[in-house]
PDB file of N, CA and C in Angstrom:
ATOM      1  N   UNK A   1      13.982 -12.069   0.219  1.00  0.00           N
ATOM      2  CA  UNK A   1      12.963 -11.186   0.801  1.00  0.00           C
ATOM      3  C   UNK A   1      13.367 -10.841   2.235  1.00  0.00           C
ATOM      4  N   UNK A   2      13.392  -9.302   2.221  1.00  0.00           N
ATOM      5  CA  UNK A   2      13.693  -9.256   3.815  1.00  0.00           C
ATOM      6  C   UNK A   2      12.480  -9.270   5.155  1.00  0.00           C
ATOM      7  N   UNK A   3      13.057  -9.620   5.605  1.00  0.00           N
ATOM      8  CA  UNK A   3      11.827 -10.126   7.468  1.00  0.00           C
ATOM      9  C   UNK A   3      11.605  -8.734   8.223  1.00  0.00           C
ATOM     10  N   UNK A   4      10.648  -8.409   7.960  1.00  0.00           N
ATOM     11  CA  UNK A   4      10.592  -7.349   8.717  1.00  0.00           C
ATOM     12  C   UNK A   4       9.806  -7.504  10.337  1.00  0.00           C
ATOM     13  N   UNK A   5       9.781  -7.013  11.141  1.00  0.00           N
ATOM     14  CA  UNK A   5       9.685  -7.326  12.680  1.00  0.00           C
ATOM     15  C   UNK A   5       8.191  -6.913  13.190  1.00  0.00           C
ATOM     16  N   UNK A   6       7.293  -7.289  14.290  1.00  0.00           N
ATOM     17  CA  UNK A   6       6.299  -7.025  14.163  1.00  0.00           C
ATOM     18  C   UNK A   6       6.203  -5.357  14.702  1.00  0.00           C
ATOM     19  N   UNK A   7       6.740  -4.612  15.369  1.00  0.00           N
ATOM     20  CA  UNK A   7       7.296  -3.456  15.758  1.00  0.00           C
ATOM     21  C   UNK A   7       7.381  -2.683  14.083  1.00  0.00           C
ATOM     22  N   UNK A   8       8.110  -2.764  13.540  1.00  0.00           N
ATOM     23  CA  UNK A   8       8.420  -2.048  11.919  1.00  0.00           C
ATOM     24  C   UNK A   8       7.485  -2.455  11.241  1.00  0.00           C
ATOM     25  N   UNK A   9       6.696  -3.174  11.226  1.00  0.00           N
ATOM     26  CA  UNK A   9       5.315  -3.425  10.460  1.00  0.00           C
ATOM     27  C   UNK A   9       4.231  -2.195  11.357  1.00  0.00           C
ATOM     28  N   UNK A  10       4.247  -2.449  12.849  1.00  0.00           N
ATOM     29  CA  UNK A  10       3.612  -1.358  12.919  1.00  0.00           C
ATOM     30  C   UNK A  10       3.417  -0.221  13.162  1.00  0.00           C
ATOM     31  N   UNK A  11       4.859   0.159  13.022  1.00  0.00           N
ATOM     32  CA  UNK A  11       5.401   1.717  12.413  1.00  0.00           C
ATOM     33  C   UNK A  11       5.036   1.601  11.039  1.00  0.00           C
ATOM     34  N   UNK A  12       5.430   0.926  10.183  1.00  0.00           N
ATOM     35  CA  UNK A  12       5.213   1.657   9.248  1.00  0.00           C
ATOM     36  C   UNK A  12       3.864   1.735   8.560  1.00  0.00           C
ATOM     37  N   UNK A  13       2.757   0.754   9.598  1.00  0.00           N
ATOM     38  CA  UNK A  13       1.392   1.062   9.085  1.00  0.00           C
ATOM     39  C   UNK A  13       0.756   2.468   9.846  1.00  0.00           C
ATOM     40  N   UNK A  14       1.506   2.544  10.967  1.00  0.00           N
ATOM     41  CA  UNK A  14       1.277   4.180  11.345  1.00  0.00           C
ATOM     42  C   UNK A  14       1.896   4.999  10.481  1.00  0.00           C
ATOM     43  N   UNK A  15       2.876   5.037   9.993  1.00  0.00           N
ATOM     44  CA  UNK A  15       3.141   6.349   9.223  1.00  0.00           C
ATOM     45  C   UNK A  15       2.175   6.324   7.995  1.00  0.00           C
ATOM     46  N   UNK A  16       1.934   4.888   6.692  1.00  0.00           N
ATOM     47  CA  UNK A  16       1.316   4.728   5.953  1.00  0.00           C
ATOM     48  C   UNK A  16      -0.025   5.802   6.201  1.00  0.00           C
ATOM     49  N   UNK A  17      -0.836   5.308   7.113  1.00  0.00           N
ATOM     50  CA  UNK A  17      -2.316   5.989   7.578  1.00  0.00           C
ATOM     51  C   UNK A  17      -1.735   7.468   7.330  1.00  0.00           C
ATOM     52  N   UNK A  18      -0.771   8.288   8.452  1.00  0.00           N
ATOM     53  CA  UNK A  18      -0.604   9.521   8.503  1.00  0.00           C
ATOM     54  C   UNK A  18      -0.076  10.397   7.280  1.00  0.00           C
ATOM     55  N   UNK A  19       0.468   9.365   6.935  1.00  0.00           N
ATOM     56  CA  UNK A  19       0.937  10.340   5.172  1.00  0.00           C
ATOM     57  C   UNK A  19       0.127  10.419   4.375  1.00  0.00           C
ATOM     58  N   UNK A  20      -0.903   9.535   4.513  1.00  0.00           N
ATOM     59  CA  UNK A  20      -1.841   9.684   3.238  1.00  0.00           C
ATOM     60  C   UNK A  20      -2.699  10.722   3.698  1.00  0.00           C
ATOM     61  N   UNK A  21      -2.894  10.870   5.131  1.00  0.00           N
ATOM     62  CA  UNK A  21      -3.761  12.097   5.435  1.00  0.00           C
ATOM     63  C   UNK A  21      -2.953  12.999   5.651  1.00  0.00           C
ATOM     64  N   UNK A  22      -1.679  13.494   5.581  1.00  0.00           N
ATOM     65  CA  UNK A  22      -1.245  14.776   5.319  1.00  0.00           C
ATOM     66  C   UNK A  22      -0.921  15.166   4.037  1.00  0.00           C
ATOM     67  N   UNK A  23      -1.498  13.555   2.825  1.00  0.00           N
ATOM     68  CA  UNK A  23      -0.919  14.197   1.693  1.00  0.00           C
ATOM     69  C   UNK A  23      -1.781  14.630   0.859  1.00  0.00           C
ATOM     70  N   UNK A  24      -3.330  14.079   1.308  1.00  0.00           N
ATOM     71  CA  UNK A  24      -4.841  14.227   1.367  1.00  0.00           C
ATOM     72  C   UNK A  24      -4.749  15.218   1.252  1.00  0.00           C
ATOM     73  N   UNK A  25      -4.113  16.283   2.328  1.00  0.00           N
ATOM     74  CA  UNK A  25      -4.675  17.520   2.841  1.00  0.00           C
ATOM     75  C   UNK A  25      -3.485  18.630   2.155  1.00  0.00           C
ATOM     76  N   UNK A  26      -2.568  18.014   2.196  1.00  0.00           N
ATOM     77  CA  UNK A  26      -1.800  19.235   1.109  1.00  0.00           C
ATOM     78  C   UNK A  26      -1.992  18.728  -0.394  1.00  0.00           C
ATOM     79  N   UNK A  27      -2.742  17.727  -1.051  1.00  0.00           N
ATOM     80  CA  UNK A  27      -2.869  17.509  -2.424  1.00  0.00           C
ATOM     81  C   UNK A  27      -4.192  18.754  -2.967  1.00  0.00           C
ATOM     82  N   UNK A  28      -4.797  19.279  -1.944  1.00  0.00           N
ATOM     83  CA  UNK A  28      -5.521  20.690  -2.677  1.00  0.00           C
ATOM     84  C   UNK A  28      -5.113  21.747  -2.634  1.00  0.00           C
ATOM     85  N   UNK A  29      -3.842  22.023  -2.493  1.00  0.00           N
ATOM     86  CA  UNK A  29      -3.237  23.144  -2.508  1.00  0.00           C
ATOM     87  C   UNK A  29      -1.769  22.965  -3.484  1.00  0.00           C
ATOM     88  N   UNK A  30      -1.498  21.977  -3.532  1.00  0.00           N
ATOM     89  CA  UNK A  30      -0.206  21.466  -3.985  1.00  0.00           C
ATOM     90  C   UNK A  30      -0.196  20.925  -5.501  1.00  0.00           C
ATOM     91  N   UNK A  31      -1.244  19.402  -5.511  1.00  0.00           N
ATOM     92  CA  UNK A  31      -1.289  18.935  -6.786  1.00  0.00           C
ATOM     93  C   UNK A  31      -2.776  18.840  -7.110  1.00  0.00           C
ATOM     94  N   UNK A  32      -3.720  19.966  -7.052  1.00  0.00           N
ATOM     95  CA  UNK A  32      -4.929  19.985  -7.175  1.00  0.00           C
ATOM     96  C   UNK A  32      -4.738  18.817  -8.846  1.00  0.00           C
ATOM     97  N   UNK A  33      -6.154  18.030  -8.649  1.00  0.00           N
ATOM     98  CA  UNK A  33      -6.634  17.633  -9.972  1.00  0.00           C
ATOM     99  C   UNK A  33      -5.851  16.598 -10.265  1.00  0.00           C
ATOM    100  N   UNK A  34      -4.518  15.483  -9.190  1.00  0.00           N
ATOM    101  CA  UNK A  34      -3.977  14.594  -9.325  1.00  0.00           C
ATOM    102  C   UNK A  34      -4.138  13.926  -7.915  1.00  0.00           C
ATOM    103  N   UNK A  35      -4.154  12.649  -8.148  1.00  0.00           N
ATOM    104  CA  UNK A  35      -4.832  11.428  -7.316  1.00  0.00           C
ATOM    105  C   UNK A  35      -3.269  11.005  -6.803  1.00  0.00           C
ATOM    106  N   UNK A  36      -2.374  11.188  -5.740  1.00  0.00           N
ATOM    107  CA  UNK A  36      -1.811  10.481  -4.887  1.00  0.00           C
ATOM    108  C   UNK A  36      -2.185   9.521  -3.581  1.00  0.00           C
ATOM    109  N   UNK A  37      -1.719   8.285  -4.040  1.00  0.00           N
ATOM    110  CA  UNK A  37      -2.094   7.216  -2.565  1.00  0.00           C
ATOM    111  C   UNK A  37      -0.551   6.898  -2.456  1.00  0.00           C
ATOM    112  N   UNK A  38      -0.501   6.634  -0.617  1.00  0.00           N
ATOM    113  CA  UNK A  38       0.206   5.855  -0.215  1.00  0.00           C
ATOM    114  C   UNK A  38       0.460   4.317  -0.323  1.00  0.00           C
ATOM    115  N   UNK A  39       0.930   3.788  -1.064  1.00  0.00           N
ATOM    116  CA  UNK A  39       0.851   2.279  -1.380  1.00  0.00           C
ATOM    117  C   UNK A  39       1.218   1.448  -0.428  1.00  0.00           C
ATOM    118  N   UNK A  40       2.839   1.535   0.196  1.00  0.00           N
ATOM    119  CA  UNK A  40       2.824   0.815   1.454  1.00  0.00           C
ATOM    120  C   UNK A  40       4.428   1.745   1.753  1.00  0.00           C
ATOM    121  N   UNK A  41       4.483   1.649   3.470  1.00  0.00           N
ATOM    122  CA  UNK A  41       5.558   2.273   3.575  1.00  0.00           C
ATOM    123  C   UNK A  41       6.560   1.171   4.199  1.00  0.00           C
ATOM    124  N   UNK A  42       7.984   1.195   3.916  1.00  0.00           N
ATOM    125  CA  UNK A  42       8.927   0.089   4.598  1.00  0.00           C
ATOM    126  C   UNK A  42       9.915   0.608   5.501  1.00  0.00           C
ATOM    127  N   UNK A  43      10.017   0.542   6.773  1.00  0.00           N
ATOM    128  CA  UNK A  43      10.697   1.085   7.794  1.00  0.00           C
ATOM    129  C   UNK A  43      12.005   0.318   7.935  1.00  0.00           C
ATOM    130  N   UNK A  44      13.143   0.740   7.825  1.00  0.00           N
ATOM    131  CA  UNK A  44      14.482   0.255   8.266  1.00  0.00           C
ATOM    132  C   UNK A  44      14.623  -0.369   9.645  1.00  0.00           C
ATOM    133  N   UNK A  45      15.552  -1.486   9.915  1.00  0.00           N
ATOM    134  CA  UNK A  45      15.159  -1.882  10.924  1.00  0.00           C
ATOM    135  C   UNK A  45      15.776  -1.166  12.644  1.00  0.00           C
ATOM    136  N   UNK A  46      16.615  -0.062  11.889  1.00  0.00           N
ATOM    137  CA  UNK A  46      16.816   0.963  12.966  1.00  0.00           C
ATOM    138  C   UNK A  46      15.728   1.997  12.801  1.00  0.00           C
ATOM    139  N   UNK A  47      14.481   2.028  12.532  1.00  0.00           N
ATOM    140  CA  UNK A  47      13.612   2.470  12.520  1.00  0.00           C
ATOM    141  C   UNK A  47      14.202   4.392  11.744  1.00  0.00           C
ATOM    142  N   UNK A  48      15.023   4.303  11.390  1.00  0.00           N
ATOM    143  CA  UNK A  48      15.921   5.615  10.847  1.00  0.00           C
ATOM    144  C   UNK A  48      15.266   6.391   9.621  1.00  0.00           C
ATOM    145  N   UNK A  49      14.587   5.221   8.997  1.00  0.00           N
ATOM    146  CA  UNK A  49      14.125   5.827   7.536  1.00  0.00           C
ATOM    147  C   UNK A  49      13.108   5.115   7.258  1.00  0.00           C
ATOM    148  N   UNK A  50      11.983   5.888   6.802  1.00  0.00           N
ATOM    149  CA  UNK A  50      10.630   5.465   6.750  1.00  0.00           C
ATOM    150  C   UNK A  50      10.682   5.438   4.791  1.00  0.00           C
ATOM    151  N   UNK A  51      10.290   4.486   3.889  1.00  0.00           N
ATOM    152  CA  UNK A  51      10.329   4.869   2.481  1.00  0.00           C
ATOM    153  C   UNK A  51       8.973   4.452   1.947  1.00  0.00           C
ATOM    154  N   UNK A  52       8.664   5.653   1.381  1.00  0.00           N
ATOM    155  CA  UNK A  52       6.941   5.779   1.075  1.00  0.00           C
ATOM    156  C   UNK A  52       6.613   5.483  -0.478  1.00  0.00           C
ATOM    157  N   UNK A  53       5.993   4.134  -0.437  1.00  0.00           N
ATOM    158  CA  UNK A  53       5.649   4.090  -1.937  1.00  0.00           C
ATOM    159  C   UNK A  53       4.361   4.564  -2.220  1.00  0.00           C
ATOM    160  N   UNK A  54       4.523   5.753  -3.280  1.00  0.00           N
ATOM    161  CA  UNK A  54       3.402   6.655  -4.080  1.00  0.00           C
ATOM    162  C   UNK A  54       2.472   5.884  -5.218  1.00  0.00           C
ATOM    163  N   UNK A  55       1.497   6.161  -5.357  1.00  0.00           N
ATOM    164  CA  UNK A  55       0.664   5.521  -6.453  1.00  0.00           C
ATOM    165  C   UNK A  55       0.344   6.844  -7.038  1.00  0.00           C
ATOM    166  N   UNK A  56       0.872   7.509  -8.045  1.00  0.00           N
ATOM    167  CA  UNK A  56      -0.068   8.706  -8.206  1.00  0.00           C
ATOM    168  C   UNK A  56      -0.643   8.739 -10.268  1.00  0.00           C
ATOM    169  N   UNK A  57      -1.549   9.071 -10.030  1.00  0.00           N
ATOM    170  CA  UNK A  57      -2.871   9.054 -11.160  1.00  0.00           C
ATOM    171  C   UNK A  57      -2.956  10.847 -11.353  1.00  0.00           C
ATOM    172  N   UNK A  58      -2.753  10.767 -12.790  1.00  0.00           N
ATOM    173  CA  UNK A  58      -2.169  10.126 -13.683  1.00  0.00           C
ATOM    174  C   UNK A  58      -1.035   9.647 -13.122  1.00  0.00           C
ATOM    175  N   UNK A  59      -0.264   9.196 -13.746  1.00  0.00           N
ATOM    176  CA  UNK A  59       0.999   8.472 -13.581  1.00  0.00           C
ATOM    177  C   UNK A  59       2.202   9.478 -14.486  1.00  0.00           C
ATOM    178  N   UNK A  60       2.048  10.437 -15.548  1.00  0.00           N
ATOM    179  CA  UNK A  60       2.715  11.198 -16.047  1.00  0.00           C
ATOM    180  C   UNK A  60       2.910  12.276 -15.013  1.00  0.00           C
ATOM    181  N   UNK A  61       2.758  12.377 -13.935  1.00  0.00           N
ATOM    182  CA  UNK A  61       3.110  13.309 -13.384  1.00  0.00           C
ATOM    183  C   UNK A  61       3.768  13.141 -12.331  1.00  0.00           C
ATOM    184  N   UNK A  62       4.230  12.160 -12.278  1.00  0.00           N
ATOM    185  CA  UNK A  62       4.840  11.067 -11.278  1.00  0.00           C
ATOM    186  C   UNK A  62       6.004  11.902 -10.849  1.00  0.00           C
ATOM    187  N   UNK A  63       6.539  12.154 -11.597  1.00  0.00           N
ATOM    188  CA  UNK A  63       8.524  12.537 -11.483  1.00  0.00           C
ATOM    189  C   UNK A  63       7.979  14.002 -10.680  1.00  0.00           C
ATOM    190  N   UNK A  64       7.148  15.165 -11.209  1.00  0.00           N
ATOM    191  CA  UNK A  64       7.027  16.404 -11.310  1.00  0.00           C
ATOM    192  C   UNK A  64       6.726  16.006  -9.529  1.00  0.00           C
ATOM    193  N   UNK A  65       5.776  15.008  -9.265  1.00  0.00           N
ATOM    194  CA  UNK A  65       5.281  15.295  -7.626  1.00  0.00           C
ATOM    195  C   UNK A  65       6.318  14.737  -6.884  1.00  0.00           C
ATOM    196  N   UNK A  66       7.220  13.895  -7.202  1.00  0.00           N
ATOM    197  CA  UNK A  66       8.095  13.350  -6.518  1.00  0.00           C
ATOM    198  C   UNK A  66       8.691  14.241  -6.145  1.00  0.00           C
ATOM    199  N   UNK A  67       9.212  15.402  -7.110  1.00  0.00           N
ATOM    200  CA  UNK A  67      10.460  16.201  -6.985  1.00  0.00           C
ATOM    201  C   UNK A  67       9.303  17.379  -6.212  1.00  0.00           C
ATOM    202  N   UNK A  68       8.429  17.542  -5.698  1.00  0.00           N
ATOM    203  CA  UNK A  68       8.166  18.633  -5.329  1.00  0.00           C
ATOM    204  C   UNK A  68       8.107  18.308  -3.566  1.00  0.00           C
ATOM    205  N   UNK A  69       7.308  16.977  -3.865  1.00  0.00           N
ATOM    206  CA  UNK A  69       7.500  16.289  -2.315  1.00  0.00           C
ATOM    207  C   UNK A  69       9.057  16.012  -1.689  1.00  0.00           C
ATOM    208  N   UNK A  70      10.110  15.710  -2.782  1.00  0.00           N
ATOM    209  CA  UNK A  70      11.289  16.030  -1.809  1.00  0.00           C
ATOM    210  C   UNK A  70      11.446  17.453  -1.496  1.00  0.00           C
ATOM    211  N   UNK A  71      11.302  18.505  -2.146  1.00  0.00           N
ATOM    212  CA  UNK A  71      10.944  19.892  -1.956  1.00  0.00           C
ATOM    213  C   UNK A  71      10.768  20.142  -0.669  1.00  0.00           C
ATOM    214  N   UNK A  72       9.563  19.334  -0.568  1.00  0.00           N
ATOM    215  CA  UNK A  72       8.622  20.048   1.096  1.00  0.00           C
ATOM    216  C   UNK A  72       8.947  18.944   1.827  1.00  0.00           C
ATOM    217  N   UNK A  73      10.328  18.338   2.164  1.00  0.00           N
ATOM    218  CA  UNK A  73      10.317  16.646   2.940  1.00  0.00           C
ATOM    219  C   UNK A  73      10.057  16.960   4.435  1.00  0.00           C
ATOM    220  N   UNK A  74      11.336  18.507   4.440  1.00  0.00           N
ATOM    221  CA  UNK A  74      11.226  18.440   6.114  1.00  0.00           C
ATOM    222  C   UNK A  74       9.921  19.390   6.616  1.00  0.00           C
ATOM    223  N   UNK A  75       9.445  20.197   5.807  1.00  0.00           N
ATOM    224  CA  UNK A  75       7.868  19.964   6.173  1.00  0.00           C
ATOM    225  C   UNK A  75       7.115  18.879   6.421  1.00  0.00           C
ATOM    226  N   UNK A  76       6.690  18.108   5.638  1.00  0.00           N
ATOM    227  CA  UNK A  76       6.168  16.474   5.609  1.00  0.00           C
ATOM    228  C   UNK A  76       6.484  16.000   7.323  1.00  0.00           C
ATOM    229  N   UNK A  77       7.879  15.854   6.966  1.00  0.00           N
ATOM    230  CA  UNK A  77       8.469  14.869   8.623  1.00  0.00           C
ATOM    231  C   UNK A  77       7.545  15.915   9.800  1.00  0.00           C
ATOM    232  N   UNK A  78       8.363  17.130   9.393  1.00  0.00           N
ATOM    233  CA  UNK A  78       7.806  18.112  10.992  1.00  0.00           C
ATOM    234  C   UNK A  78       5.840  17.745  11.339  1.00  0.00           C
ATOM    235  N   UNK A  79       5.413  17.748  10.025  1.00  0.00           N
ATOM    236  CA  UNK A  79       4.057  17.027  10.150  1.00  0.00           C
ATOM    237  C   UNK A  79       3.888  15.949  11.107  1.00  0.00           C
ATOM    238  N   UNK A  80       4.461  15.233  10.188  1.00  0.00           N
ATOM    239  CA  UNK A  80       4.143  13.604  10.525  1.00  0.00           C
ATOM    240  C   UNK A  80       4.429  13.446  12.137  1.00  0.00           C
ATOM    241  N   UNK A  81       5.463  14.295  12.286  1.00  0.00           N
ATOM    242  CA  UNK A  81       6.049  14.508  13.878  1.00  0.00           C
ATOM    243  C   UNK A  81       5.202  14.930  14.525  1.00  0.00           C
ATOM    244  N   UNK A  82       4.280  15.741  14.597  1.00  0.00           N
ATOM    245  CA  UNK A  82       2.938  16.258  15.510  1.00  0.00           C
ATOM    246  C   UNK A  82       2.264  15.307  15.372  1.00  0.00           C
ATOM    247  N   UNK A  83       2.041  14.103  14.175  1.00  0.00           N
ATOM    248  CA  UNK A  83       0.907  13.335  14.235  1.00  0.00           C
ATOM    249  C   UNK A  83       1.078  12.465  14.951  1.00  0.00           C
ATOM    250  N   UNK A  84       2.514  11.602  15.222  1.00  0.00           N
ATOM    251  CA  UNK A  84       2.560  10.421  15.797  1.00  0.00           C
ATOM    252  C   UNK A  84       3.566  10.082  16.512  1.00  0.00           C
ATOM    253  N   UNK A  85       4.041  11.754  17.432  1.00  0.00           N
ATOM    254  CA  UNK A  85       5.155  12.145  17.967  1.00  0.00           C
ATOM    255  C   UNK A  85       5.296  11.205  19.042  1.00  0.00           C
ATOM    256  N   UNK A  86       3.748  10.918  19.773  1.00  0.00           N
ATOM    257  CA  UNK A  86       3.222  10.382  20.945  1.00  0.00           C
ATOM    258  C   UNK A  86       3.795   9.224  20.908  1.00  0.00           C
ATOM    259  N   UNK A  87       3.969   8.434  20.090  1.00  0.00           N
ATOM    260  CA  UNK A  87       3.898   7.068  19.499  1.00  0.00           C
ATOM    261  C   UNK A  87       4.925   6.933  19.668  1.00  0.00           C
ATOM    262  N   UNK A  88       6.269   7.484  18.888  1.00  0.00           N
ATOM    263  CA  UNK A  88       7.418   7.079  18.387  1.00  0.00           C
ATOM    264  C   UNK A  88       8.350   8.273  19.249  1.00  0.00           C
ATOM    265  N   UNK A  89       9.283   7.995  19.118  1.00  0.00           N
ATOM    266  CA  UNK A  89      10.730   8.473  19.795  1.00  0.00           C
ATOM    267  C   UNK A  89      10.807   9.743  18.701  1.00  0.00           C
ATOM    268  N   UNK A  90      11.849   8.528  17.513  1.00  0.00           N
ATOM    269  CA  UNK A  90      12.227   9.290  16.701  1.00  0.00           C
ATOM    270  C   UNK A  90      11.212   9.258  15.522  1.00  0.00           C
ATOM    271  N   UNK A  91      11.055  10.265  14.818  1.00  0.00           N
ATOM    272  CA  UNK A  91      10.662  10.364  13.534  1.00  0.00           C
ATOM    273  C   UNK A  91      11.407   9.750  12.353  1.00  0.00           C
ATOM    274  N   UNK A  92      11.067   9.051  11.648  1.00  0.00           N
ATOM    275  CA  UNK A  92      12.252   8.761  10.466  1.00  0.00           C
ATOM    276  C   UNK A  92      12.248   9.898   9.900  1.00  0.00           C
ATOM    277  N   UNK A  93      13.411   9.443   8.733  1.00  0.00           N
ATOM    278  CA  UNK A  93      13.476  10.277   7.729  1.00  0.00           C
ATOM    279  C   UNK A  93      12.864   9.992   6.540  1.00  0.00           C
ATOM    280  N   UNK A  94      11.766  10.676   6.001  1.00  0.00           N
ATOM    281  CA  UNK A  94      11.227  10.007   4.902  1.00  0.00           C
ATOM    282  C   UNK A  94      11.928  10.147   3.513  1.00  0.00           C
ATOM    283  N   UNK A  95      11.948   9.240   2.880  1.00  0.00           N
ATOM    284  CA  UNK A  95      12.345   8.821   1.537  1.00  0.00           C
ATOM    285  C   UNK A  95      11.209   8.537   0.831  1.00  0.00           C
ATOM    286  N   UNK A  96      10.576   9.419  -0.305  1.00  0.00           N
ATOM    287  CA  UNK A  96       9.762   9.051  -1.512  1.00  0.00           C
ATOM    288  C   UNK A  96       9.752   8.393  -3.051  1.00  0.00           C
ATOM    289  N   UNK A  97       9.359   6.993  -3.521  1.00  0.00           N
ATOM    290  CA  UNK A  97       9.188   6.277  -4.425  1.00  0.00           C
ATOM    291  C   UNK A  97       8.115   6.443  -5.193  1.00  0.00           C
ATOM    292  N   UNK A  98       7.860   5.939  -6.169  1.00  0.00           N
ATOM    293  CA  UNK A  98       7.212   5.822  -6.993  1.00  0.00           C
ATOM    294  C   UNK A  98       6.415   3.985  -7.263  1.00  0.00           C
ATOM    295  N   UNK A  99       5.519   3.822  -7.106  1.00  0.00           N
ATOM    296  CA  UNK A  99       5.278   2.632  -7.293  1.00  0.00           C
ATOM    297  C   UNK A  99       4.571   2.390  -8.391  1.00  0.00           C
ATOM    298  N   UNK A 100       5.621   1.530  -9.507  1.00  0.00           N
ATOM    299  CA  UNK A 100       4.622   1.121 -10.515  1.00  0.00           C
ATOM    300  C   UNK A 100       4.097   0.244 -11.107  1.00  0.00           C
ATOM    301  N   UNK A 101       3.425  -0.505  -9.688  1.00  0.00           N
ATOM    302  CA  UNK A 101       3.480  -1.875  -9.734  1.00  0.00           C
ATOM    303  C   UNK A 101       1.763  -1.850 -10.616  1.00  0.00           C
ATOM    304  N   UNK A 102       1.056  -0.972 -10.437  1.00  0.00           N
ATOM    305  CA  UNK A 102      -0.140  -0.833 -11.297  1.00  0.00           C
ATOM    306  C   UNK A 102       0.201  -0.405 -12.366  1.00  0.00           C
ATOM    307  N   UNK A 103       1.168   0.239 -13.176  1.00  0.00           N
ATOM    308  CA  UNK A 103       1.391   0.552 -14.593  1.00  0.00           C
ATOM    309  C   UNK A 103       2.019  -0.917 -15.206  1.00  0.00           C
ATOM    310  N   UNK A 104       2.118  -1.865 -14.376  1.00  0.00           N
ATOM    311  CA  UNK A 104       3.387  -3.399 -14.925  1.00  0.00           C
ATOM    312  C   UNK A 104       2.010  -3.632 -15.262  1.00  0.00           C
ATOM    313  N   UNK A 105       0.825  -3.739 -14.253  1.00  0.00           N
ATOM    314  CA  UNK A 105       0.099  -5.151 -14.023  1.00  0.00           C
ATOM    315  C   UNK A 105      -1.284  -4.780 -15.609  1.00  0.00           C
ATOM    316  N   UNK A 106      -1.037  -2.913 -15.435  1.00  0.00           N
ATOM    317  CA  UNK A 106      -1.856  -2.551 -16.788  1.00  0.00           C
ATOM    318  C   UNK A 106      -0.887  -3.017 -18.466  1.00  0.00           C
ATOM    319  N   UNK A 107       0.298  -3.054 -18.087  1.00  0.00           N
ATOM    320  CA  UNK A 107       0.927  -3.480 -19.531  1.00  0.00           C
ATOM    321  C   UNK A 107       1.039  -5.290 -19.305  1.00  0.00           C
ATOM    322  N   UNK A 108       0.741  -5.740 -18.476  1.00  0.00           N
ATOM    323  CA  UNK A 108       0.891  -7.310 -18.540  1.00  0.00           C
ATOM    324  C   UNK A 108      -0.364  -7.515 -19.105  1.00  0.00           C
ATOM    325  N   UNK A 109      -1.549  -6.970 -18.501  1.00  0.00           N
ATOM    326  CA  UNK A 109      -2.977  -7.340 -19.125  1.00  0.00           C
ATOM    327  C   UNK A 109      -2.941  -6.809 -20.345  1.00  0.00           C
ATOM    328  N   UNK A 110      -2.411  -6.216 -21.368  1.00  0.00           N
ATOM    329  CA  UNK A 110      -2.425  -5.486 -22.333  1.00  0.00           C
ATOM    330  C   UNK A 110      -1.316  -6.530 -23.372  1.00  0.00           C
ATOM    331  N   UNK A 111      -0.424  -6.615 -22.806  1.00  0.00           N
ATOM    332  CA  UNK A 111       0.251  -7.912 -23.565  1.00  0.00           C
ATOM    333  C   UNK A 111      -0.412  -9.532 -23.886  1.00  0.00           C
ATOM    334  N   UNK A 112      -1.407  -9.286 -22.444  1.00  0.00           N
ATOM    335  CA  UNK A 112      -1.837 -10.423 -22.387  1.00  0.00           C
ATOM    336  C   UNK A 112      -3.571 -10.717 -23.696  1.00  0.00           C
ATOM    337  N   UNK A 113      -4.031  -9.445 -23.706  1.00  0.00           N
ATOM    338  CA  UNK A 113      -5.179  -9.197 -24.164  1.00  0.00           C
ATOM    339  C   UNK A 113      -4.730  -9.570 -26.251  1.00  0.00           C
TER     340      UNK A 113
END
């Protein structure tokens, strides 16, 4: 398990907060009628690359938003850059995941049932 620093913990709970509200706000124009959350984000320890794990509901549409959000990335960053420009130097570069740690924990209870 890697150690992350108290500095990169709280970068990346600032970006966490800010992505979910810029993704809040472009998910009604973008993926109307699908539920994206930010799950947790993990910052490199050159603070270089920010990587955002997605929760998105349904979950079949997972791949389609991924690939649209790398689409609009350096939109996203230039965002995120007005939000928390104050804060930080550099902006990372964001990298988007998929987290499917709620689709394991629905087929473990389902194996388990």
């Amino acid at each position: 398990m890697e150690q992350y620093s108290t500095r990169q913990n709280k970068i990346a709970r600032l970006i966490q907060r800010e992505m979910a509200d810029i993704l809040l706000k472009i998910n009604k124009t973008h993926f109307s009628g699908k539920l994206i959350s930010v799950t947790i984000v993990r910052v490199t320890k050159d603070l270089g690359i920010a990587r955002v794990y997605l929760s998105i509901f349904p979950s079949e549409y997972g791949e389609e938003i991924l690939k649209e959000l790398t689409t609009i990335n350096k939109q996203l960053r230039g965002e995120l850059g007005r939000k928390v420009g104050k804060s930080l130097r550099v902006i990372p570069a964001l990298e988007f995941y998929i987290d499917d740690s709620l689709d394991y924990i629905e087929k473990i209870d389902k194996l388990l049932d």
